[in-house]
C-alpha atoms as a PDB file:
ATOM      1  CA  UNK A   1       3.088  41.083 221.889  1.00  0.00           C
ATOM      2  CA  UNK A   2       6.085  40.453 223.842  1.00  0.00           C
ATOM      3  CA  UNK A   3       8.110  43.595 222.436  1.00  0.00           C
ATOM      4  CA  UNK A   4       5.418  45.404 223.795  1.00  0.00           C
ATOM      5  CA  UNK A   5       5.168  44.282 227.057  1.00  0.00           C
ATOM      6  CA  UNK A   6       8.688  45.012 227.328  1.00  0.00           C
ATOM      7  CA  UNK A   7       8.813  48.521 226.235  1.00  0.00           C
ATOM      8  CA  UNK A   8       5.968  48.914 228.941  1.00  0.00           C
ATOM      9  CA  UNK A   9       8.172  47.522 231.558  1.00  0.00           C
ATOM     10  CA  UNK A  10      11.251  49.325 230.376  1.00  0.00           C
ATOM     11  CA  UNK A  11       8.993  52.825 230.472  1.00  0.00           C
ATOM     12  CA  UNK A  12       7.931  52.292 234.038  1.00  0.00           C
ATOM     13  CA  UNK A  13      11.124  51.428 235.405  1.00  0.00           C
ATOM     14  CA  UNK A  14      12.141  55.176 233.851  1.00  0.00           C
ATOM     15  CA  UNK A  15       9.088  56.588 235.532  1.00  0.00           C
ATOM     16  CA  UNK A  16      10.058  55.366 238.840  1.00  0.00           C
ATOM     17  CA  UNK A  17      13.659  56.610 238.646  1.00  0.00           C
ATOM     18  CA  UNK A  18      12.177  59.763 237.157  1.00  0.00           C
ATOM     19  CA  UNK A  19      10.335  60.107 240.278  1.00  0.00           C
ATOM     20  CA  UNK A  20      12.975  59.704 242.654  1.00  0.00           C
ATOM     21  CA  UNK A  21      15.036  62.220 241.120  1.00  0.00           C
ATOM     22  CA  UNK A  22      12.251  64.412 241.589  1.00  0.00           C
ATOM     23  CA  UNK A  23      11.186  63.977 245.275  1.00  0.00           C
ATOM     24  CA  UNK A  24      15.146  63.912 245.888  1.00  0.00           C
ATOM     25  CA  UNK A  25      15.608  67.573 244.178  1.00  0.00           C
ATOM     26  CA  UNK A  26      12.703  68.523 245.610  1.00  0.00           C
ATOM     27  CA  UNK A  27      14.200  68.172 249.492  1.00  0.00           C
ATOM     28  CA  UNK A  28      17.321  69.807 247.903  1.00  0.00           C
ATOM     29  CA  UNK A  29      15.260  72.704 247.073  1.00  0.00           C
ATOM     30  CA  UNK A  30      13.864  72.794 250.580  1.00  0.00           C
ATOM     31  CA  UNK A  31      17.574  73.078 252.293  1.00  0.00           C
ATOM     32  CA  UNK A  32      19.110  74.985 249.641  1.00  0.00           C
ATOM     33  CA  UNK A  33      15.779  77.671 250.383  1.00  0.00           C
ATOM     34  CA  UNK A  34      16.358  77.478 254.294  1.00  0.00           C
ATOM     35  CA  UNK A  35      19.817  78.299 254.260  1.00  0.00           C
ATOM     36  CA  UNK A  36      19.586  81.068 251.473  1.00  0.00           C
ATOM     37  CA  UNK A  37      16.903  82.525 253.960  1.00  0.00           C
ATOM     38  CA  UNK A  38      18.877  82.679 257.030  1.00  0.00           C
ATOM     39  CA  UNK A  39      18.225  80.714 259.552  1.00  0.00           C
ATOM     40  CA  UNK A  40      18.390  81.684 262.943  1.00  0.00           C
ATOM     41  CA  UNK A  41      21.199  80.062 265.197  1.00  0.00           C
ATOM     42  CA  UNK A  42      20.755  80.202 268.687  1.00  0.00           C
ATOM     43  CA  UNK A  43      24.956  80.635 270.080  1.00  0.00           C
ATOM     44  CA  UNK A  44      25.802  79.971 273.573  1.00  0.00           C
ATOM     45  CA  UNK A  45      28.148  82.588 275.294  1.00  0.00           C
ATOM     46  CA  UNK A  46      31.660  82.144 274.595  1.00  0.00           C
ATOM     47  CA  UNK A  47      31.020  80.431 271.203  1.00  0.00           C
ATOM     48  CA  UNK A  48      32.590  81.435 267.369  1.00  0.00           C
ATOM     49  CA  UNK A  49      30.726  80.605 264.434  1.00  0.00           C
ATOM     50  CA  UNK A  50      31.268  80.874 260.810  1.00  0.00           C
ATOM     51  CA  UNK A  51      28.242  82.884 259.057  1.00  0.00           C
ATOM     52  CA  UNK A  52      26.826  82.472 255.644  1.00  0.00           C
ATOM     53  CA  UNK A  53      25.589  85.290 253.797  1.00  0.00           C
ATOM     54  CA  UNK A  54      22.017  86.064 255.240  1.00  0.00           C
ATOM     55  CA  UNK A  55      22.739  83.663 258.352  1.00  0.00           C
ATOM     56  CA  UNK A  56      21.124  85.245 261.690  1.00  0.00           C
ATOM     57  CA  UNK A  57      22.783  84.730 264.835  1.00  0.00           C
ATOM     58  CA  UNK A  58      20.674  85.242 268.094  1.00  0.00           C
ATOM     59  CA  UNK A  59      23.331  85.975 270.444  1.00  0.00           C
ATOM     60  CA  UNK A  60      20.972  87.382 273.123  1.00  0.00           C
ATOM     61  CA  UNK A  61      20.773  91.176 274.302  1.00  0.00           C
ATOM     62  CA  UNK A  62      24.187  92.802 274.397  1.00  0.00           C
ATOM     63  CA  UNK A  63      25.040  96.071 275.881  1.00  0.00           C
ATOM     64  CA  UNK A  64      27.026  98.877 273.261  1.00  0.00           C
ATOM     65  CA  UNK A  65      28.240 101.975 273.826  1.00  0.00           C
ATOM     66  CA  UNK A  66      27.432 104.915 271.281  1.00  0.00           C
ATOM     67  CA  UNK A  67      29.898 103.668 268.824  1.00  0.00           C
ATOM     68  CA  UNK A  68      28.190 100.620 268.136  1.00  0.00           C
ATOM     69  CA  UNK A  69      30.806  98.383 269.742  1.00  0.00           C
ATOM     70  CA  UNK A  70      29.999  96.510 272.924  1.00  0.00           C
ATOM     71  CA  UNK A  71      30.759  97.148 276.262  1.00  0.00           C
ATOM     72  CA  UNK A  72      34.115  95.539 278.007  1.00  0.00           C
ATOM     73  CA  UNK A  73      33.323  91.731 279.357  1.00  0.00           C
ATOM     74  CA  UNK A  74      34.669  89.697 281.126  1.00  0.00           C
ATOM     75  CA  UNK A  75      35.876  86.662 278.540  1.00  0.00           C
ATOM     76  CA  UNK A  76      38.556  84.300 278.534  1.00  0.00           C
ATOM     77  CA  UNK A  77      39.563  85.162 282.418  1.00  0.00           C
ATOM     78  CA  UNK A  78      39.765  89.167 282.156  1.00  0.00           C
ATOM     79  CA  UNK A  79      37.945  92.018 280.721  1.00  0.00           C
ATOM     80  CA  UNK A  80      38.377  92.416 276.637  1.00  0.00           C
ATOM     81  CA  UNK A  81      38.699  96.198 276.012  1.00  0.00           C
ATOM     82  CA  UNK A  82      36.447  98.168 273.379  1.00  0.00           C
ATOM     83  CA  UNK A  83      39.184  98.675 270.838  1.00  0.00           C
ATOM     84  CA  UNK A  84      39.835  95.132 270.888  1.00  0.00           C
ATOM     85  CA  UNK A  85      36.386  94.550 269.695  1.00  0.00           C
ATOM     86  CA  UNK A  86      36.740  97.600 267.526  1.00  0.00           C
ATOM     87  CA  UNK A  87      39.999  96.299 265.890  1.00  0.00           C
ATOM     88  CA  UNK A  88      38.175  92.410 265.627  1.00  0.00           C
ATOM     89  CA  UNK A  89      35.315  94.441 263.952  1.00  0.00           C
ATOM     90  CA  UNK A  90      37.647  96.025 261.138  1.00  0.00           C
ATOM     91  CA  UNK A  91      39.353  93.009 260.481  1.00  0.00           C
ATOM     92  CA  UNK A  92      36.332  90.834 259.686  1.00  0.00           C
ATOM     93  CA  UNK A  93      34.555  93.198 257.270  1.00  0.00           C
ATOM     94  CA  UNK A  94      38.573  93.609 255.626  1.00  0.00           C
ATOM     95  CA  UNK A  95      39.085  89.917 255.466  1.00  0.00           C
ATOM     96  CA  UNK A  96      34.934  89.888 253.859  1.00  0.00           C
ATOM     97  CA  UNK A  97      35.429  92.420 251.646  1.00  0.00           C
ATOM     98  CA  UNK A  98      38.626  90.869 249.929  1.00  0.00           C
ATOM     99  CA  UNK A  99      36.633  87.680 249.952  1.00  0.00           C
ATOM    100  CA  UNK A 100      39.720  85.719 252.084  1.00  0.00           C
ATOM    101  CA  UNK A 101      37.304  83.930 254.019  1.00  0.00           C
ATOM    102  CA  UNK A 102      33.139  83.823 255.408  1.00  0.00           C
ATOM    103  CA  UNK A 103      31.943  86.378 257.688  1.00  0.00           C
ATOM    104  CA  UNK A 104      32.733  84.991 261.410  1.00  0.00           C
ATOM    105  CA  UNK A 105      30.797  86.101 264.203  1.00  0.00           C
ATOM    106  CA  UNK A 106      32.444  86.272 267.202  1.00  0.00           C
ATOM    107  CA  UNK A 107      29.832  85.789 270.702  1.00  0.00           C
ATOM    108  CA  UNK A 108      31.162  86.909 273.833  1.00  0.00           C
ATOM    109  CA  UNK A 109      29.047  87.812 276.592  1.00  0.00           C
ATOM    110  CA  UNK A 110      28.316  91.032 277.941  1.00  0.00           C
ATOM    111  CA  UNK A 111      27.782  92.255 281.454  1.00  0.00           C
ATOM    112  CA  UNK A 112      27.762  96.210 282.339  1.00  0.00           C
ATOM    113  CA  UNK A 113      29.768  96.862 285.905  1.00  0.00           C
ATOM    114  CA  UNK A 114      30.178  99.887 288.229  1.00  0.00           C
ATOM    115  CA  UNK A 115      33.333 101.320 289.559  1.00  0.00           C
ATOM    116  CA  UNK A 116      32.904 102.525 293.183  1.00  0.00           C
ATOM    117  CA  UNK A 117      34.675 102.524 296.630  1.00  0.00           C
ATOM    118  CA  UNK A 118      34.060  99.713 298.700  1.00  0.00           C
ATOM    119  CA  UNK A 119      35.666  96.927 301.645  1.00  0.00           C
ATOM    120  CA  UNK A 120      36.178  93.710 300.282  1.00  0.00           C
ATOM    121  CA  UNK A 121      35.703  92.226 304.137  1.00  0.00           C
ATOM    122  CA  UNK A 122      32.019  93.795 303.760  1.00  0.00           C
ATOM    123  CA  UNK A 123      30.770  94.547 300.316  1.00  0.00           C
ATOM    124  CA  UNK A 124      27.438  92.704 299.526  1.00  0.00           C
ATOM    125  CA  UNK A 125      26.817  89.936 296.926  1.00  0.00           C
ATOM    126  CA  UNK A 126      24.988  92.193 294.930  1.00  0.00           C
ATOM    127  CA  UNK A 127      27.348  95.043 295.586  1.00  0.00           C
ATOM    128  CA  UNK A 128      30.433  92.470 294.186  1.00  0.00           C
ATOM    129  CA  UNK A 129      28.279  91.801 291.058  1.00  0.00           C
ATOM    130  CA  UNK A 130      27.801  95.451 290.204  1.00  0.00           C
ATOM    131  CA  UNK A 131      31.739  95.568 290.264  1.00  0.00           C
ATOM    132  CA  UNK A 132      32.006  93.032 287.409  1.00  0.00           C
ATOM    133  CA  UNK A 133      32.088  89.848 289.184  1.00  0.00           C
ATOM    134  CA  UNK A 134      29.675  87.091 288.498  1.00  0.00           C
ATOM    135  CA  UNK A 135      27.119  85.573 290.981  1.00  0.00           C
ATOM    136  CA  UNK A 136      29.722  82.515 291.622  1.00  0.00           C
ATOM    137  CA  UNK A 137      32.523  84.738 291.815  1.00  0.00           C
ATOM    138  CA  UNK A 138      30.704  86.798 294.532  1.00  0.00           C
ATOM    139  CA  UNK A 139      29.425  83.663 296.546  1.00  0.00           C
ATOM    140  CA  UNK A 140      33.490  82.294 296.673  1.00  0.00           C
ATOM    141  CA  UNK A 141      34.089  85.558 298.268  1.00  0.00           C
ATOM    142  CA  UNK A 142      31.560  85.069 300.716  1.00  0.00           C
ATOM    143  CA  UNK A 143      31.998  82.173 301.384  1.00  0.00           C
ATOM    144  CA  UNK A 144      35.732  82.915 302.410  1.00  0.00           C
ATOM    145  CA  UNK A 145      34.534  85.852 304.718  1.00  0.00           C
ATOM    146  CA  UNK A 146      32.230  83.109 306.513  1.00  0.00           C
ATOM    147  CA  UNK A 147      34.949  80.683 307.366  1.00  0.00           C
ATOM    148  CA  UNK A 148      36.628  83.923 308.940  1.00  0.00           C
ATOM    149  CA  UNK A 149      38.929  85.079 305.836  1.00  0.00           C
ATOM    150  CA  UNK A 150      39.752  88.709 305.741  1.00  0.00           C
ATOM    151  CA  UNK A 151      41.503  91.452 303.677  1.00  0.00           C
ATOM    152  CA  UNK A 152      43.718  93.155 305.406  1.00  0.00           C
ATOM    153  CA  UNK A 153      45.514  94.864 302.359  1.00  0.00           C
ATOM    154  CA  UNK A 154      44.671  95.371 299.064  1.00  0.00           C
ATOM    155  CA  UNK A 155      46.570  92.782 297.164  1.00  0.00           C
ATOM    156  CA  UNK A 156      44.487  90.200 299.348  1.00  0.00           C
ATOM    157  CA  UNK A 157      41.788  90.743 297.347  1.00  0.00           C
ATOM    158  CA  UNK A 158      43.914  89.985 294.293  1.00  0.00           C
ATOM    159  CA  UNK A 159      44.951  86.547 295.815  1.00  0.00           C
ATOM    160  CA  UNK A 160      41.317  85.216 295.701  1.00  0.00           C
ATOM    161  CA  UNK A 161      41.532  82.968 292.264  1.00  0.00           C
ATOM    162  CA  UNK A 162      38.044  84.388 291.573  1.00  0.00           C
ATOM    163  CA  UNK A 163      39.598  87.726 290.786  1.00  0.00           C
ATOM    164  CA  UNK A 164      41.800  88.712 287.804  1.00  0.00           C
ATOM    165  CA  UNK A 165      44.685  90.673 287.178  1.00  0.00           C
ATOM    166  CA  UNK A 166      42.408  92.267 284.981  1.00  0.00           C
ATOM    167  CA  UNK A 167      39.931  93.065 287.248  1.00  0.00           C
ATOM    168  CA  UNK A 168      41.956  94.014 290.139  1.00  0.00           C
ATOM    169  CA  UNK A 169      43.902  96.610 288.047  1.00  0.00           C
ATOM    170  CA  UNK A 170      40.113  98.472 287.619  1.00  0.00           C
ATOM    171  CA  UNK A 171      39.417  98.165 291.485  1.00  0.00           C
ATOM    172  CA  UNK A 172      42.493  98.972 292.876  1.00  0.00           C
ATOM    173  CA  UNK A 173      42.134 102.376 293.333  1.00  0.00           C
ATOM    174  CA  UNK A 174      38.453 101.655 294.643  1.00  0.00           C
ATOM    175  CA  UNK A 175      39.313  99.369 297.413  1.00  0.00           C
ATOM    176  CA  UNK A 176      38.850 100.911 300.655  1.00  0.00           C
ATOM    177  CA  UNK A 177      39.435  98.352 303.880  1.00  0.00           C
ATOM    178  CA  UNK A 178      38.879  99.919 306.880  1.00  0.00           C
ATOM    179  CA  UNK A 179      41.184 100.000 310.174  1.00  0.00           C
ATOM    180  CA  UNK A 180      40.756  99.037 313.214  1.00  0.00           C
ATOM    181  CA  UNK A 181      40.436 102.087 315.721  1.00  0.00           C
ATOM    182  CA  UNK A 182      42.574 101.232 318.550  1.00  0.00           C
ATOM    183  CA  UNK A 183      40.420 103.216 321.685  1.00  0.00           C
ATOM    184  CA  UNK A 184      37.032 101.490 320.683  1.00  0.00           C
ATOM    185  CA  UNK A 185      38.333  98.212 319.079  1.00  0.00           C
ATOM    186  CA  UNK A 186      36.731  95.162 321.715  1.00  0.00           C
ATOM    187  CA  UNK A 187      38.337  91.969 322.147  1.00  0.00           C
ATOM    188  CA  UNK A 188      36.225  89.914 319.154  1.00  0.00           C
ATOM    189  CA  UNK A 189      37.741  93.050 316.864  1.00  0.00           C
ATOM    190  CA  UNK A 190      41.521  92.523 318.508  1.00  0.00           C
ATOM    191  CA  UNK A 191      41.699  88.777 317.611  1.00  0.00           C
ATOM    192  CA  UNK A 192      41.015  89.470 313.757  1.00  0.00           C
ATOM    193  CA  UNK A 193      44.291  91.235 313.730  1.00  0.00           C
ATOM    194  CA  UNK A 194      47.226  89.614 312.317  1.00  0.00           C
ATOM    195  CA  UNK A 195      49.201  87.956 315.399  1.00  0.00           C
ATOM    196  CA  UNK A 196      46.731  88.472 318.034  1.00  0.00           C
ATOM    197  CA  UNK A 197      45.257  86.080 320.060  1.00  0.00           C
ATOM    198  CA  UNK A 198      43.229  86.286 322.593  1.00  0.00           C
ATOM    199  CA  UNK A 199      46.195  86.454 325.092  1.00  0.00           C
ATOM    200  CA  UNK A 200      47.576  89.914 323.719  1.00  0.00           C
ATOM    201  CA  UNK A 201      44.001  91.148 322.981  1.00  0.00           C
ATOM    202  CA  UNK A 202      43.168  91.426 326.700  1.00  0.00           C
ATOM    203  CA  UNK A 203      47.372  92.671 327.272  1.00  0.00           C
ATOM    204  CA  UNK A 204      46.163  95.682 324.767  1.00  0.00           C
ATOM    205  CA  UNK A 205      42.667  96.339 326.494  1.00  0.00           C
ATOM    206  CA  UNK A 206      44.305  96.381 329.797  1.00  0.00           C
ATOM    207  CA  UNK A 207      46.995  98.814 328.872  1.00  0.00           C
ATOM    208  CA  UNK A 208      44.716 100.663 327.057  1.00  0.00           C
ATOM    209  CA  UNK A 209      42.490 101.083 330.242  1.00  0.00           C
ATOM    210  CA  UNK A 210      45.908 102.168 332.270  1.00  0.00           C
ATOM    211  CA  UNK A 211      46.763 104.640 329.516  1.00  0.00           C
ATOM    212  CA  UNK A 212      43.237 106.245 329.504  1.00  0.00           C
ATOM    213  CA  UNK A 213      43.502 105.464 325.314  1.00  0.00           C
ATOM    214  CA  UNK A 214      45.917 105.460 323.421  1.00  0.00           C
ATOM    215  CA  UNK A 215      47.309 108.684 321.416  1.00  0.00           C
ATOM    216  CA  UNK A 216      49.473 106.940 318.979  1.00  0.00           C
ATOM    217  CA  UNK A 217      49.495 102.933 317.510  1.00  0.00           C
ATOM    218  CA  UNK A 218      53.064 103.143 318.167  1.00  0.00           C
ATOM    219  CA  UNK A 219      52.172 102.577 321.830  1.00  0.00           C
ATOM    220  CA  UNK A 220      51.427  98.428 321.608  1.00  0.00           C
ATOM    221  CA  UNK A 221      55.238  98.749 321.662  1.00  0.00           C
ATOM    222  CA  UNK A 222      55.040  99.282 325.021  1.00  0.00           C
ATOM    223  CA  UNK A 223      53.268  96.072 325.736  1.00  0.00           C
ATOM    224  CA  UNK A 224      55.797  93.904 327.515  1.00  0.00           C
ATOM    225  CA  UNK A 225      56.141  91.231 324.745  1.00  0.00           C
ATOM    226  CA  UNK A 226      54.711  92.689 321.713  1.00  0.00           C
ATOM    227  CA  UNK A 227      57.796  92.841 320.183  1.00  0.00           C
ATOM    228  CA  UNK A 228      58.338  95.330 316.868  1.00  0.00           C
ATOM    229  CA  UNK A 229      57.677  91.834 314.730  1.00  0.00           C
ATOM    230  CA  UNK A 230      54.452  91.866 315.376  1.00  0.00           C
ATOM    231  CA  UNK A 231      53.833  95.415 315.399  1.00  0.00           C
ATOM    232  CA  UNK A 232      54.777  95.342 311.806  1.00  0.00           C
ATOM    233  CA  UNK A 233      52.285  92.929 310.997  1.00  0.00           C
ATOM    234  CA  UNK A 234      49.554  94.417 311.535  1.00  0.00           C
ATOM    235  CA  UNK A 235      49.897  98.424 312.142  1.00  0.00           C
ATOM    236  CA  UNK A 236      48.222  99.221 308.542  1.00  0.00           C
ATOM    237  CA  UNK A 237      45.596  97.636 309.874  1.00  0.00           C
ATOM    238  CA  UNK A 238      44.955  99.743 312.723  1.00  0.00           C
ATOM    239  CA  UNK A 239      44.026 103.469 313.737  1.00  0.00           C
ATOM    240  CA  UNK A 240      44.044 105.798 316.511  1.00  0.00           C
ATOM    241  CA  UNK A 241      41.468 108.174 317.532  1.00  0.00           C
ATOM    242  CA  UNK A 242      43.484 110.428 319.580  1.00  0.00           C
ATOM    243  CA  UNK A 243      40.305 112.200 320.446  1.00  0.00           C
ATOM    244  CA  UNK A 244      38.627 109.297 322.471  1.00  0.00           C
ATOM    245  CA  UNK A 245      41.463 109.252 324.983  1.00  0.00           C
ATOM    246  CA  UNK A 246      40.956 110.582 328.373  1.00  0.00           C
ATOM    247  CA  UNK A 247      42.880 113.427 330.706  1.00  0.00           C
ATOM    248  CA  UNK A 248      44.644 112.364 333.824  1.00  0.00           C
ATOM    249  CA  UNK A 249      44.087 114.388 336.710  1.00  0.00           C
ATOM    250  CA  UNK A 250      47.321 114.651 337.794  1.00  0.00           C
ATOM    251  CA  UNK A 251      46.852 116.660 340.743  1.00  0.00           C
ATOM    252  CA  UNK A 252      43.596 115.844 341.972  1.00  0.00           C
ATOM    253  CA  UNK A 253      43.828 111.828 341.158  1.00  0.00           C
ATOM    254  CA  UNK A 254      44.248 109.090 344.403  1.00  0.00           C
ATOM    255  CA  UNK A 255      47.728 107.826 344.153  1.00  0.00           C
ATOM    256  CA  UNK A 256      46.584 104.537 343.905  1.00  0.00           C
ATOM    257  CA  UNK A 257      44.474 105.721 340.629  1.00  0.00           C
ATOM    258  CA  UNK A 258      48.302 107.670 339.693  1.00  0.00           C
ATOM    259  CA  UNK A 259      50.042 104.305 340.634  1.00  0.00           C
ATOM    260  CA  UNK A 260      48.191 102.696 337.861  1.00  0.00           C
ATOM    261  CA  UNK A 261      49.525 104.544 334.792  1.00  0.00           C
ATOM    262  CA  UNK A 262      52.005 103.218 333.191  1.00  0.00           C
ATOM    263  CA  UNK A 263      53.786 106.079 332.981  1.00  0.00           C
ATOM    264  CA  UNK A 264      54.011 107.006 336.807  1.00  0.00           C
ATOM    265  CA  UNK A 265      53.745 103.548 338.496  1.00  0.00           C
ATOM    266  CA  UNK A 266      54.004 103.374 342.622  1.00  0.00           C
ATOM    267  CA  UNK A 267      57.198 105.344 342.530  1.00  0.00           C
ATOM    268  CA  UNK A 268      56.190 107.725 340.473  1.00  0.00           C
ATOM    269  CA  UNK A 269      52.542 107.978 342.053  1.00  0.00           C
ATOM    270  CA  UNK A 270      53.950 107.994 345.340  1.00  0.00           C
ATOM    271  CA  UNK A 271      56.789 111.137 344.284  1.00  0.00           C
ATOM    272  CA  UNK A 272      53.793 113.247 342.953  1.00  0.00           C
ATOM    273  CA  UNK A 273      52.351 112.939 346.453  1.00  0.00           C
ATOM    274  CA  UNK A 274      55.166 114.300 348.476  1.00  0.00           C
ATOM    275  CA  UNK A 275      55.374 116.965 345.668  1.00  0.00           C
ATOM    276  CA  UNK A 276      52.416 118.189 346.457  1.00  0.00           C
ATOM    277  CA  UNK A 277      52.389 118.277 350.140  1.00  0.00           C
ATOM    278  CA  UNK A 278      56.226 120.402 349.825  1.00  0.00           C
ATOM    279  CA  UNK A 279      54.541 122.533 346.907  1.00  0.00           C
ATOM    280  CA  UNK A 280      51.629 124.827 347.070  1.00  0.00           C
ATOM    281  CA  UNK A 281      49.276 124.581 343.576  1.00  0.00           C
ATOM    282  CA  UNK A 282      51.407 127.502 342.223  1.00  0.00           C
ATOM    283  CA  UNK A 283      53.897 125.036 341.794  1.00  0.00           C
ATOM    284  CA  UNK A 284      52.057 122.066 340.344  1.00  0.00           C
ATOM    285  CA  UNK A 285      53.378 122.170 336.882  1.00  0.00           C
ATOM    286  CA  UNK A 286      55.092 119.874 334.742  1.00  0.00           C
ATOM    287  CA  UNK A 287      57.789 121.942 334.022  1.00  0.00           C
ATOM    288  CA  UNK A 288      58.543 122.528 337.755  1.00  0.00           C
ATOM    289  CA  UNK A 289      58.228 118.539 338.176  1.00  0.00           C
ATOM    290  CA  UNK A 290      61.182 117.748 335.675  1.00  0.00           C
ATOM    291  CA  UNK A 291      62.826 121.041 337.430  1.00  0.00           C
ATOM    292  CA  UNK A 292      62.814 119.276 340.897  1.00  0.00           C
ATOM    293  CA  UNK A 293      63.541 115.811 338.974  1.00  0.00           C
ATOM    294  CA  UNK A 294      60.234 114.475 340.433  1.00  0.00           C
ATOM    295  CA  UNK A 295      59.719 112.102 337.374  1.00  0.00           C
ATOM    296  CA  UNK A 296      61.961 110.860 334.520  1.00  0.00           C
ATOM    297  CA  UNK A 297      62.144 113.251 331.639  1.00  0.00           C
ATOM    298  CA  UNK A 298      61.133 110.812 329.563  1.00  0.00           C
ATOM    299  CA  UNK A 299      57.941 109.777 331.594  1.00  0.00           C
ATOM    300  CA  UNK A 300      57.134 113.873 331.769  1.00  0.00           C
ATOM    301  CA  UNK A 301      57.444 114.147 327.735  1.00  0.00           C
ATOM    302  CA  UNK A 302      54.720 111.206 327.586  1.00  0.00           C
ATOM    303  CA  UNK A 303      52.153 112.675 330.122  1.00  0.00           C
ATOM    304  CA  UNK A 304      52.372 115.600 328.468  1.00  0.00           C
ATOM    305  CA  UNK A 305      49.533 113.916 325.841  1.00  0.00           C
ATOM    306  CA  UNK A 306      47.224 113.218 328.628  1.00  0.00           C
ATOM    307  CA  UNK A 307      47.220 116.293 330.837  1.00  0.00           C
ATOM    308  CA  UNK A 308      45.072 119.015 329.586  1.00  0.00           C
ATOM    309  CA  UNK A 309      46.557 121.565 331.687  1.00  0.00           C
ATOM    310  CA  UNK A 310      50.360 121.332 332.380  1.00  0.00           C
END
């Protein structure tokens, strides 16, 4: 009786383990099934994976070309070209093929951009976005134009750490900042130059107002001060509409209205005066002026861009 209740003992014991082994194998089965299947992996941009055979990645919606190969992104701090992609591409399915190593998947996110002229110092948010640059990047340089940052030449956009060599090299040719014109600039525009304050802003208003406008930038040299330093600095940043200037009437004009052009002054105001009452209107020519030695021939050569009839 005892040998038998041992046997049953012994038999149950086996049952038990039997039925571990089975519930065990059983959840092997149900991994070994998922991953044969494919399951999908969600990858965050920016992210390599190793992929099994029948392994789905859900990378999210990428842009391609008509070759199948995607788009140029941004990735890794500048824009990866297509035949890097292309040559990444032909390498895997190589490396596959030979069976050297698992299928790797390699995420990068895609944006499309636009190439088109534009002014960094004015060029929306959204406008900056379409050029390649993300939201961020566009808000940094907004937020540099708000604390009174501008570009006043093309490699100042390229200084901004939100922009990469990468990127600049596609915009260069695109950027377009605009100069200052000179004869309808005010004072707010003035100060925004390099090296003007307010102090030479009203010195270039005023002599603009003596001149009647001025016919060539080369003319703030004139400004007692200004100094060829600071012309330097900022004359690709400005303009001149030569067409906005106005005529002196030389002959008709008070003398204290003559007195206050820079290039006549009192003494020279005051010698067109006697001119004319020696002269008769026949005679009221610039040529005959520098003839009688009326005015410097210097002063006569610079008039001669704001009378309209010499």
């Amino acid at each position: 009786m005892k040998e038998v209740k041992g046997r049953g003992s012994k038999g149950a014991a086996s049952g038990l383990v039997a039925l571990v082994f089975l519930v065990l194998g059983f959840q092997l089965a149900i991994f070994v099934v998922k991953v044969v299947d494919g399951p999908r992996f969600r990858v965050e941009p920016g992210m390599t994976v190793d992929v099994e055979p029948g392994m789905t990645v859900d990378a999210g919606p990428r842009m391609t070309d008509g070759a199948g190969l995607p788009e140029a992104s941004e990735a890794a701090g500048g824009f990866r070209s297509r035949e890097h992609f292309s040559r990444e591409r032909d390498e895997s399915q190589s490396s596959v093929a030979s069976g050297k190593r698992r299928p790797t998947a390699v995420i990068v996110p895609v944006r499309t951009y636009e190439s088109f002229a534009f002014d960094p110092n004015t060029v929306s948010l959204d406008d900056l976005q379409r050029l390649g640059l993300t939201l961020r990047q566009a808000e940094s340089i907004e937020n540099y134009r708000s604390k009174g940052g501008r570009f006043r030449t093309k490699t100042d956009f390229l200084k901004m750490y939100v922009v990469s060599d990468t990127l600049y090299a596609r915009l260069e040719a695109f950027i377009e900042i605009a100069r200052l014109e000179l004869n309808t600039a005010d004072s707010t525009a003035l100060v925004e130059l390099r090296g003007i304050g307010p102090y030479y802003a009203r010195k270039i208003l005023e002599y603009r107002d003596r001149l009647g406008g001025f016919q060539e930038k080369e003319q703030l040299l004139e400004i007692e001060g200004f100094g060829q330093e600071r012309y330097d600095g900022l004359c690709d940043e400005i303009e001149v509409d030569a067409s906005k200037c106005h005529w002196l009437d030389l002959w008709n004009a008070s003398e204290s209205s003559l007195a206050r052009h820079p290039y006549l002054g009192t003494k020279g105001a005051r010698s067109i005066v006697r001119y004319k009452a020696l002269y008769d209107s026949t005679r009221w020519t610039l040529a005959d002026l520098e003839h009688e030695r009326v005015l410097p021939v210097e002063n006569i050569e610079k008039l001669k861009k704001y009378i309209e009839i010499q």
